[in-house]
Protein backbone atom coordinates (compact mmCIF):
# COMPACT_ATOMS: atom_id res chain seq x y z
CA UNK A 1 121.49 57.64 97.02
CA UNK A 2 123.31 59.95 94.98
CA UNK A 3 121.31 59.23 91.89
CA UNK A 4 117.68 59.71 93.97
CA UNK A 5 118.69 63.40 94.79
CA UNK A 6 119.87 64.16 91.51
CA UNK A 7 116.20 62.95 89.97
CA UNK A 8 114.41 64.99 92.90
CA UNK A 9 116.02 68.01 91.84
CA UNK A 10 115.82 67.45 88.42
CA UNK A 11 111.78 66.68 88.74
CA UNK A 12 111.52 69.69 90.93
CA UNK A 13 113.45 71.68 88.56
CA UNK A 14 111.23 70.26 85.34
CA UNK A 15 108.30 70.80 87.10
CA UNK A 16 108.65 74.44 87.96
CA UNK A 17 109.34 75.62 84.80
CA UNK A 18 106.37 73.90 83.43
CA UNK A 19 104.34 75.58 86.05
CA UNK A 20 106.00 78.61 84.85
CA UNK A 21 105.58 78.04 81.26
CA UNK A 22 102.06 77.33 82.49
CA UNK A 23 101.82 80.58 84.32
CA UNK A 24 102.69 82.71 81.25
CA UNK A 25 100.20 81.01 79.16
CA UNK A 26 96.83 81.38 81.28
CA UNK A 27 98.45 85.43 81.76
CA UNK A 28 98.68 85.42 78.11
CA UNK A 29 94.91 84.41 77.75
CA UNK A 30 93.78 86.01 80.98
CA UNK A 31 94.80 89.30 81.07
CA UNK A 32 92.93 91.91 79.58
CA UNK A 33 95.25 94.38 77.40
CA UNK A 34 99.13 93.75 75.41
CA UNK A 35 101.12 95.21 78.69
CA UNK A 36 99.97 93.31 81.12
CA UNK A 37 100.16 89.86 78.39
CA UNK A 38 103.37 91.29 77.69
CA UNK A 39 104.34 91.33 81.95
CA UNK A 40 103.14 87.62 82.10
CA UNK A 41 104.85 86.24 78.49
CA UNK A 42 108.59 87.64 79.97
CA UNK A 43 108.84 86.74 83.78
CA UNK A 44 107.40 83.38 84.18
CA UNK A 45 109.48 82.46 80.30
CA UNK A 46 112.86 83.66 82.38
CA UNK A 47 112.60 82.15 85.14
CA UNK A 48 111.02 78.54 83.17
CA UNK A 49 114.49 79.24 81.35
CA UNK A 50 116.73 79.43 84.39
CA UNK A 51 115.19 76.38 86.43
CA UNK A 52 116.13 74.37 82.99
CA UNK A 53 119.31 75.73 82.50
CA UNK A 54 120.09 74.90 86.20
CA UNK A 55 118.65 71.28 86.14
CA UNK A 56 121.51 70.71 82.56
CA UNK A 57 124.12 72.27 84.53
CA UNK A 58 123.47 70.56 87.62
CA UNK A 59 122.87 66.91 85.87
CA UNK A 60 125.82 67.31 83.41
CA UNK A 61 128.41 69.26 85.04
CA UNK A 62 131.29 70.60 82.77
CA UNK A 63 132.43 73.69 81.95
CA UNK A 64 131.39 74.11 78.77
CA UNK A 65 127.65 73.31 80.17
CA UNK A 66 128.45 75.82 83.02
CA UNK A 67 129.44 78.44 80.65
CA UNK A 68 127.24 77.57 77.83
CA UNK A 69 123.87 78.04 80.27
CA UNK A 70 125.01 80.92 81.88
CA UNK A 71 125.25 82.60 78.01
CA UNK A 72 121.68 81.15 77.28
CA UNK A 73 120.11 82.80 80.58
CA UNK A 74 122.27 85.86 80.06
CA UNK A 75 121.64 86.97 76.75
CA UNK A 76 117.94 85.78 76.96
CA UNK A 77 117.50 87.63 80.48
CA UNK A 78 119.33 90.58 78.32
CA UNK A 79 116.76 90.14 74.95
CA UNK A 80 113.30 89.18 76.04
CA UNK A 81 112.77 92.57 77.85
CA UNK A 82 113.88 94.63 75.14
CA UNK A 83 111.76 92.92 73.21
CA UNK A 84 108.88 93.49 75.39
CA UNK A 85 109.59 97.38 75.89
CA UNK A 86 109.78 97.51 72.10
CA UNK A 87 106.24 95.97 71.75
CA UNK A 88 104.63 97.80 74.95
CA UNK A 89 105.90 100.74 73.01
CA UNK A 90 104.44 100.06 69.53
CA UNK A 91 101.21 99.55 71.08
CA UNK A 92 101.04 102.43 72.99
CA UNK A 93 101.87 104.28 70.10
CA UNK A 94 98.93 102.70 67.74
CA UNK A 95 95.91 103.04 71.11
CA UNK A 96 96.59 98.64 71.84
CA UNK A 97 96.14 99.45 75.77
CA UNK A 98 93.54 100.29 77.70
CA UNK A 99 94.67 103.63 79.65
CA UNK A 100 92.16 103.14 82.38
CA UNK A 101 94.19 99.98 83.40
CA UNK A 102 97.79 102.48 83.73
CA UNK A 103 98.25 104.20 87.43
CA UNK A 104 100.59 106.49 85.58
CA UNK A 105 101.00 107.63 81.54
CA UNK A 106 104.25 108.98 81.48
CA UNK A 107 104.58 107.92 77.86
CA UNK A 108 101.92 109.58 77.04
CA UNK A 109 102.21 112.65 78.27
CA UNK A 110 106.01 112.67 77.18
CA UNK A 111 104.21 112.24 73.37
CA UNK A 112 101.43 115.27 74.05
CA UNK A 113 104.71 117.46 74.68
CA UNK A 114 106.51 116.17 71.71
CA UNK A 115 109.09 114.59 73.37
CA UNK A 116 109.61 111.25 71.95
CA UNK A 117 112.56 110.11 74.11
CA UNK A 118 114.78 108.21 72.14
């Protein structure tokens, strides 16, 4: 019986982070400017990530797999939105967005004062 549950949770796990996976790609192809593809490419890939990390933990539970997937959705949870910031940034600076799509420019009008940030 024991076995049964662990394959349940490890198709349910599978599954939803191919859904998520999924997710991100149709955002990636749907969505009409870079930072709202850049929204869909980073939460869906996280949480894809975690459900994975969680289905190795949970099917080969040691320490080292404890500790070694907690790293791998740490430092990934930690990189991918940096990453994304950096790149919403870059093409706000070269005009890659459509401004009609933004409620609020604060970037922009922190660059018509000169006021870069960082």
């Amino acid at each position: 019986m024991s076995a049964v549950i662990g394959d349940v949770v490890t198709a349910v796990l599978v599954l939803s982070a191919a859904l998520m996976c999924l997710a991100a790609g149709v955002g990636l192809l749907r969505f009409p400017d870079v930072l709202s593809r850049l929204h869909a490419a980073t939460k869906p890939q996280i949480f894809g990530l975690i459900a994975v990390t969680v289905d190795v933990a949970v099917n080969n539970f040691t320490l080292g797999t404890v500790t070694l997937s907690v790293a791998i959705v740490a430092f990934q949870a930690l990189t991918a939105p940096m990453a994304a910031h950096l790149i919403a940034r870059v093409a706000h600076d070269t005009d890659r967005f459509r401004p009609e799509l933004l409620v609020v420019d604060e970037l922009g009008r922190a660059n018509r004062r000169g006021d870069r940030g960082a």
